[in-house]
Protein backbone atom coordinates (compact mmCIF):
# COMPACT_ATOMS: atom_id res chain seq x y z
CA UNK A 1 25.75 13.90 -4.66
CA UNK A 2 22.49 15.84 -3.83
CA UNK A 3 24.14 19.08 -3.11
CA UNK A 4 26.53 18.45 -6.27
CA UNK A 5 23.40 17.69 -8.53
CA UNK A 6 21.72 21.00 -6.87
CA UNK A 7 24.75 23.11 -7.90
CA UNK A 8 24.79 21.65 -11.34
CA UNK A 9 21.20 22.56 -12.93
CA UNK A 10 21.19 25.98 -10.69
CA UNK A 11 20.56 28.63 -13.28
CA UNK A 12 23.73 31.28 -13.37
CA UNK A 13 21.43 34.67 -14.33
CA UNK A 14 18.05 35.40 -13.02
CA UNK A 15 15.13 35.78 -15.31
CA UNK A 16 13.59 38.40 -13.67
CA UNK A 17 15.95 40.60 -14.83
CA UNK A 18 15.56 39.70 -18.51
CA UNK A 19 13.70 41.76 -20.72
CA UNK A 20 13.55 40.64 -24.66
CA UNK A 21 12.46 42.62 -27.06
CA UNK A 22 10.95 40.62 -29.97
CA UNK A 23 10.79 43.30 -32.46
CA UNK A 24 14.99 43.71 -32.95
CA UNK A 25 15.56 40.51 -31.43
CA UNK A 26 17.44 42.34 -28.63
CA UNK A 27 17.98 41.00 -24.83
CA UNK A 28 18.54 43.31 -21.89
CA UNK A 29 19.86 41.87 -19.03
CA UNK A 30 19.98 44.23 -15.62
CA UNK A 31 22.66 44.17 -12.76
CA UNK A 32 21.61 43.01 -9.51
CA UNK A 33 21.57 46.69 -8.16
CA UNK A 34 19.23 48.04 -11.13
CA UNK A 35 21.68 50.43 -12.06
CA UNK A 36 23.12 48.84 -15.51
CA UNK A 37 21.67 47.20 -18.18
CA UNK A 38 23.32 45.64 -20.73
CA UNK A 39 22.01 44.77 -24.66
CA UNK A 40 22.73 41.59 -26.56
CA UNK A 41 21.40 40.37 -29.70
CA UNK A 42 19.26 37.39 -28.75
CA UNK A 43 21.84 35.18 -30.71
CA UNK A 44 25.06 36.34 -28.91
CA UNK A 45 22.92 35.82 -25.70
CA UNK A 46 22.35 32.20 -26.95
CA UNK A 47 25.71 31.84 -26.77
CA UNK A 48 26.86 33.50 -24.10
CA UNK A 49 24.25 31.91 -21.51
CA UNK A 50 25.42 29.00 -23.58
CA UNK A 51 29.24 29.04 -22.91
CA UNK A 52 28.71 29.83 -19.56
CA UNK A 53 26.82 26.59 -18.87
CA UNK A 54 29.57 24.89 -20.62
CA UNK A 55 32.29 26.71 -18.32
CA UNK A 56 30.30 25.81 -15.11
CA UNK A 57 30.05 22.28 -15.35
CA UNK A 58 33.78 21.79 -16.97
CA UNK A 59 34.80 23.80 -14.23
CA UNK A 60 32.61 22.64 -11.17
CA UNK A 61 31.52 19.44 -11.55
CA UNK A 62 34.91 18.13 -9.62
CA UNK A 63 35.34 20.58 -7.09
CA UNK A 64 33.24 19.87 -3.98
CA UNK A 65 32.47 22.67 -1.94
C-alpha cells in the first residue's frame, strides 16, 4: 500500500522546467533534454496537467508494479 500510495501523489511533470509568464498568461514547459519547449495557455495547461492526473489514477491505481 506504501509503494501504491507513493506512486499515486508522485507529480507526472517537473516544475523546474516550468516557466509562466504572467503577462499573456502563457506556460512553457521544456523537454527533459533542454532542447524543446512547448507553449500553452495557462488554461489549456490547467487542463491538461488536469486530465493527466485523472488518466493516472483511472489507469494505475489497480495495476501493481
Amino acid at each position: 500500500m506504501k509503494n501504491l500510495s507513493r506512486y499515486i501523489i508522485q507529480a507526472s511533470f517537473s516544475q523546474e522546467r516550468m516557466t509562466y509568464l504572467s503577462k499573456n498568461s502563457k506556460m512553457i514547459y521544456e523537454s527533459k533534454d533542454g532542447k524543446e519547449e512547448k507553449v500553452f495557455d495557462a488554461l489549456d495547461w490547467l487542463l491538461a496537467m488536469g486530465s493527466d492526473i485523472t488518466e493516472r489514477v483511472g489507469q494505475k491505481v489497480f495495476r501493481w508494479r
